[in-house]
N, C-alpha and C. Protein backbone atom coordinates (compact mmCIF):
# COMPACT_ATOMS: atom_id res chain seq x y z
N UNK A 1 -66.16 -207.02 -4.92
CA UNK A 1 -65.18 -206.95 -3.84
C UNK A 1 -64.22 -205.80 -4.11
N UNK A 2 -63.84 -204.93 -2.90
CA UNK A 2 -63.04 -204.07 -3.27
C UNK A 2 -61.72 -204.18 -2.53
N UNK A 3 -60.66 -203.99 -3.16
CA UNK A 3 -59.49 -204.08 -2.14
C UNK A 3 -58.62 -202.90 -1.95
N UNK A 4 -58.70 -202.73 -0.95
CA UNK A 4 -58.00 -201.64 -0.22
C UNK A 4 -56.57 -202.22 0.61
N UNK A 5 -55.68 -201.49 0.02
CA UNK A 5 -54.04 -201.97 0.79
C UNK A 5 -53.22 -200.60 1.71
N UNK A 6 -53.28 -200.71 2.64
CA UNK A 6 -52.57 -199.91 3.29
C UNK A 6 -50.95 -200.09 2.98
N UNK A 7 -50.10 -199.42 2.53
CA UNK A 7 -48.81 -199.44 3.42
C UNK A 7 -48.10 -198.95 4.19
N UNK A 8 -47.48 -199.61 5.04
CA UNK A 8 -46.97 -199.08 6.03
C UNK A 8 -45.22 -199.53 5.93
N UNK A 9 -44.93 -198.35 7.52
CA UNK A 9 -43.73 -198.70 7.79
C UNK A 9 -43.57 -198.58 9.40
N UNK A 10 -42.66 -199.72 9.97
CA UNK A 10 -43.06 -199.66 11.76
C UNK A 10 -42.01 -198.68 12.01
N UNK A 11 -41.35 -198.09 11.05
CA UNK A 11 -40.64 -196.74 11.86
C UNK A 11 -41.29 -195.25 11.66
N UNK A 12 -42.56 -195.59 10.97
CA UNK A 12 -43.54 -194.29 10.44
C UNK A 12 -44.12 -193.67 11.67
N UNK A 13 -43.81 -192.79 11.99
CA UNK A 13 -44.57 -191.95 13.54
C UNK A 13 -46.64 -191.55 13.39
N UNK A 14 -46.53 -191.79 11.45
CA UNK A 14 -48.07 -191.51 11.26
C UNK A 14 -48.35 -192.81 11.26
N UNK A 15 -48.01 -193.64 10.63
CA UNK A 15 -48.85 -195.54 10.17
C UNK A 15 -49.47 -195.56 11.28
N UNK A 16 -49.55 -195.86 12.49
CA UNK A 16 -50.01 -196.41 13.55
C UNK A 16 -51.37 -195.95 13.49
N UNK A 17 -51.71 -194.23 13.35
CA UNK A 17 -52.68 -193.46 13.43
C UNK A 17 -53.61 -193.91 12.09
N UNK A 18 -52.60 -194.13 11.00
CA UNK A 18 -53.72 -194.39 9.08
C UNK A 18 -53.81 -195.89 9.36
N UNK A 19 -53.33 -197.21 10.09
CA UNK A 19 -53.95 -198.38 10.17
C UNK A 19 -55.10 -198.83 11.05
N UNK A 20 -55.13 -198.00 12.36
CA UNK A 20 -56.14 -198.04 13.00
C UNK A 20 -57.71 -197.39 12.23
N UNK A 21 -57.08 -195.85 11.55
CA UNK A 21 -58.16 -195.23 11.02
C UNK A 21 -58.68 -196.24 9.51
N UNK A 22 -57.57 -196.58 8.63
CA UNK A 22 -58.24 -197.54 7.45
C UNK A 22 -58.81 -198.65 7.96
N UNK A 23 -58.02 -199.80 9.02
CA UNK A 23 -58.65 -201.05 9.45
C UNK A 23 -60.32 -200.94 10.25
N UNK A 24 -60.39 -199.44 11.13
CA UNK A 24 -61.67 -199.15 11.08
C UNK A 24 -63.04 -199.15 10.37
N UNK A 25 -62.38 -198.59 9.22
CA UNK A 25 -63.32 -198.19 8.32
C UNK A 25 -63.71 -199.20 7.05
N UNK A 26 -62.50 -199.84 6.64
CA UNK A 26 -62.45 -201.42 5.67
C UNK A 26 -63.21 -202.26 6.73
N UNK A 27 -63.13 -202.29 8.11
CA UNK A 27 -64.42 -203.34 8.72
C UNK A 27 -65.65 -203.55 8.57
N UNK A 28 -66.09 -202.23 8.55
CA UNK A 28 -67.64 -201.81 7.92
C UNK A 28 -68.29 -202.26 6.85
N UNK A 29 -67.01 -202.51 6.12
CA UNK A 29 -68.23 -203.16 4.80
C UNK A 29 -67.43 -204.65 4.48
N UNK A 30 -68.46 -205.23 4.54
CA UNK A 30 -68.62 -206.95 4.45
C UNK A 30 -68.03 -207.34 2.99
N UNK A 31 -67.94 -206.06 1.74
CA UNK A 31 -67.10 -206.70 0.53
C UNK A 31 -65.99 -205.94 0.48
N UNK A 32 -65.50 -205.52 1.59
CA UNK A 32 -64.02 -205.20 1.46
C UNK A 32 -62.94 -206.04 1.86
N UNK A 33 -61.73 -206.15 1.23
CA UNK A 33 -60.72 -206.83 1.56
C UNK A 33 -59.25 -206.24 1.65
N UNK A 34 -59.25 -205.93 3.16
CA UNK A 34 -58.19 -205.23 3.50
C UNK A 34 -57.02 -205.78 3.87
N UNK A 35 -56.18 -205.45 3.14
CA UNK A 35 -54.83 -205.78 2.98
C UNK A 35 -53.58 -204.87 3.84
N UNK A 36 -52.61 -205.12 4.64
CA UNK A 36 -51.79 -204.35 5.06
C UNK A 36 -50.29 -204.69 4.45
N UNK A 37 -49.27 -203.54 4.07
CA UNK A 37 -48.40 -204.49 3.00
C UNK A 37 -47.14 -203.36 4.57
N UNK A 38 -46.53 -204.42 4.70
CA UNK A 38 -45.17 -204.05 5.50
C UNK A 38 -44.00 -203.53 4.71
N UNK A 39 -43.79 -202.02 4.49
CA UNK A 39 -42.72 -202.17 3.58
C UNK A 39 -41.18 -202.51 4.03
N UNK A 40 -41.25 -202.72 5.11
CA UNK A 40 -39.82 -203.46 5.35
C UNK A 40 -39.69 -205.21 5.50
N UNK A 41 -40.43 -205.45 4.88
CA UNK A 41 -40.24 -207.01 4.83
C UNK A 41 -40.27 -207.15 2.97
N UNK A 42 -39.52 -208.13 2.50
CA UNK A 42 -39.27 -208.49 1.02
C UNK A 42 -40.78 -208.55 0.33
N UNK A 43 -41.28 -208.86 0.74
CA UNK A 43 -43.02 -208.86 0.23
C UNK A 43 -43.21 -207.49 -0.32
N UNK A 44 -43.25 -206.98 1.29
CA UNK A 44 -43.98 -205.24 1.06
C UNK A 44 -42.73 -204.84 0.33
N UNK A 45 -41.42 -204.56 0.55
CA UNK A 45 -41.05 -204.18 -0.81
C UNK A 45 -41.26 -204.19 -2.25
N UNK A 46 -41.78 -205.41 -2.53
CA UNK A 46 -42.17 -205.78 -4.00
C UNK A 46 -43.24 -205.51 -4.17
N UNK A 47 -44.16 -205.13 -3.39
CA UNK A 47 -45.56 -204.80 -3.52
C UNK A 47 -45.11 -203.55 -3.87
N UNK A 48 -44.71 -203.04 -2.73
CA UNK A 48 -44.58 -201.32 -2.97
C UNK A 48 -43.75 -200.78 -4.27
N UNK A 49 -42.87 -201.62 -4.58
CA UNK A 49 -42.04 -201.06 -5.97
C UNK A 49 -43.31 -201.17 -7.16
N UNK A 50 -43.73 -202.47 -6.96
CA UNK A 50 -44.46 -202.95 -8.15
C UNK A 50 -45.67 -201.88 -8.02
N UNK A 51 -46.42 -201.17 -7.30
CA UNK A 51 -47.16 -199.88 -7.24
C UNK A 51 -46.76 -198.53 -7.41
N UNK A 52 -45.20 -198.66 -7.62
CA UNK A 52 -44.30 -197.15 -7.32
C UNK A 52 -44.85 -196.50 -5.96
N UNK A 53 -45.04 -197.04 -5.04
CA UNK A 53 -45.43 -196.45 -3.65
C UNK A 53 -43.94 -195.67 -3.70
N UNK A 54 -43.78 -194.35 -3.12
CA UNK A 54 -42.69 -193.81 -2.42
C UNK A 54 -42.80 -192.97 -1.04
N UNK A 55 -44.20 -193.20 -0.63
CA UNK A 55 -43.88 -192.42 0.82
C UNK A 55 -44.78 -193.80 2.03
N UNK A 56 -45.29 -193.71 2.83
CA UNK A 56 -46.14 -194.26 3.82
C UNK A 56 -46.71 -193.24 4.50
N UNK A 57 -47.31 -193.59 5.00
CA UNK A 57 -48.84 -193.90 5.08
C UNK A 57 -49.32 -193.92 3.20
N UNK A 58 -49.47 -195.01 2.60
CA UNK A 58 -50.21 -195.10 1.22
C UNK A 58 -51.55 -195.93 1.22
N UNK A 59 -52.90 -195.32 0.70
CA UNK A 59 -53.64 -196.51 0.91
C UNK A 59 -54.17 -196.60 -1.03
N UNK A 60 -53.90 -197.66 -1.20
CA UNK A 60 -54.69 -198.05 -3.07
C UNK A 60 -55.59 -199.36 -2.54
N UNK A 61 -56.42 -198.15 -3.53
CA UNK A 61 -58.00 -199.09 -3.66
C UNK A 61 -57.62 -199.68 -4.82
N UNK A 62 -58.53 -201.09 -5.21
CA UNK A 62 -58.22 -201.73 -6.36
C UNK A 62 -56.45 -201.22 -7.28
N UNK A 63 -55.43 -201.47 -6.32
CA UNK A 63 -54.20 -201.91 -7.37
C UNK A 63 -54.08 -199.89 -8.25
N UNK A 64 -54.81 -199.17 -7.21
CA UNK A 64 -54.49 -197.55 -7.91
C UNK A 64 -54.54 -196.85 -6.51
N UNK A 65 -53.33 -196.10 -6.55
CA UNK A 65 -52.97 -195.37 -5.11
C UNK A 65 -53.85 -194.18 -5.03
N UNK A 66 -54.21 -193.99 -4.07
CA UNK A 66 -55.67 -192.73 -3.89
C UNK A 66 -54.96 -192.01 -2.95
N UNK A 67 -54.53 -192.52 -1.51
CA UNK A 67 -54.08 -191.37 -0.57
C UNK A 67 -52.67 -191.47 -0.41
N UNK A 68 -51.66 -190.82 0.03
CA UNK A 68 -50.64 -190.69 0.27
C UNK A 68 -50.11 -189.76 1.24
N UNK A 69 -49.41 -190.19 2.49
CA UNK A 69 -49.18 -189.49 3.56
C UNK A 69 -50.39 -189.16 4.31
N UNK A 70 -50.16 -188.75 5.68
CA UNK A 70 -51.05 -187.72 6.90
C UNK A 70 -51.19 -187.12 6.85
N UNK A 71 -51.92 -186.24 6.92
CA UNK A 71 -53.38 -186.93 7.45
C UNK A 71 -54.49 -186.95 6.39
N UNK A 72 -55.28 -188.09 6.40
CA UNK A 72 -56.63 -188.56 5.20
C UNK A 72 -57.72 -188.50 6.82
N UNK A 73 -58.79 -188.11 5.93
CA UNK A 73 -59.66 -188.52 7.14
C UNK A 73 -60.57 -189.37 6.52
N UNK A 74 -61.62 -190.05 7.98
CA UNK A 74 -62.38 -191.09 7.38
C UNK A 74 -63.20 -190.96 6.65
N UNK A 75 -64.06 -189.57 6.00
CA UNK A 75 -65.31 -189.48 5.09
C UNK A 75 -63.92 -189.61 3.65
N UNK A 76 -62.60 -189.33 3.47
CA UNK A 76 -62.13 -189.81 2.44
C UNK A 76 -61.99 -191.21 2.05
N UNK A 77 -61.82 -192.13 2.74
CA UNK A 77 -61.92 -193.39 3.19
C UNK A 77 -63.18 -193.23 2.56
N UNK A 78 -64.14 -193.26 3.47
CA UNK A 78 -65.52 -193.90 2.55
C UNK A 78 -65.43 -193.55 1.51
N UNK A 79 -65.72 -192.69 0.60
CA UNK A 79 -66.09 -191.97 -0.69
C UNK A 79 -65.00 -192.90 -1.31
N UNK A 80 -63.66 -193.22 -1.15
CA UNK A 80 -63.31 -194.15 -1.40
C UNK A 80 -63.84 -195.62 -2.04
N UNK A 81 -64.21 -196.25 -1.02
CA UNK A 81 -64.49 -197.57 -0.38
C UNK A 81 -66.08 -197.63 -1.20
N UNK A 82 -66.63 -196.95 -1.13
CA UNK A 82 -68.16 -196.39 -1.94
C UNK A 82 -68.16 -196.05 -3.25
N UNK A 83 -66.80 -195.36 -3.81
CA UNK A 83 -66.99 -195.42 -4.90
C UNK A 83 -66.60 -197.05 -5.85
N UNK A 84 -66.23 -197.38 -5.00
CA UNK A 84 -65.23 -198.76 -5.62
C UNK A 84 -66.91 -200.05 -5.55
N UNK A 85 -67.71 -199.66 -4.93
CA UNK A 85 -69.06 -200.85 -4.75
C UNK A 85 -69.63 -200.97 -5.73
């Protein structure tokens, strides 16, 4: 199983564009488990500190941050998501 966590923020002008494009692409494969972490709610804060996240759009595969900020495209995503199988 691989887990992939997006974070976001609902005042981010990119998130909207990297959750549609990650939740796309984490659908495709049947052992992924995609996670979305809100960083303005007490949760996604503690997620995000406890990762040292400091920007959004962030996506970590298995608990290690891979992309950061706009724009990632989707063949990064896979190679991602593929290397983690």
């Amino acid at each position: 199983m691989v887990r992939v966590e997006l974070f976001f923020s609902p005042v981010c002008p990119h998130c909207p564009s990297a959750r549609k494009l990650v939740s796309a692409v984490a659908g495709r494969y049947p052992h992924v488990e995609f996670v979305e972490v809100n960083t303005y709610t007490e949760e996604g804060i503690e997620r995000g500190m406890s990762m040292r996240v400091l920007a959004v759009p962030t996506v970590a595969v298995d608990n290690e941050i891979k992309l950061v900020g706009w724009p990632f495209e989707e063949k990064d995503l896979v190679s991602l998501i593929e290397s983690g199988l």
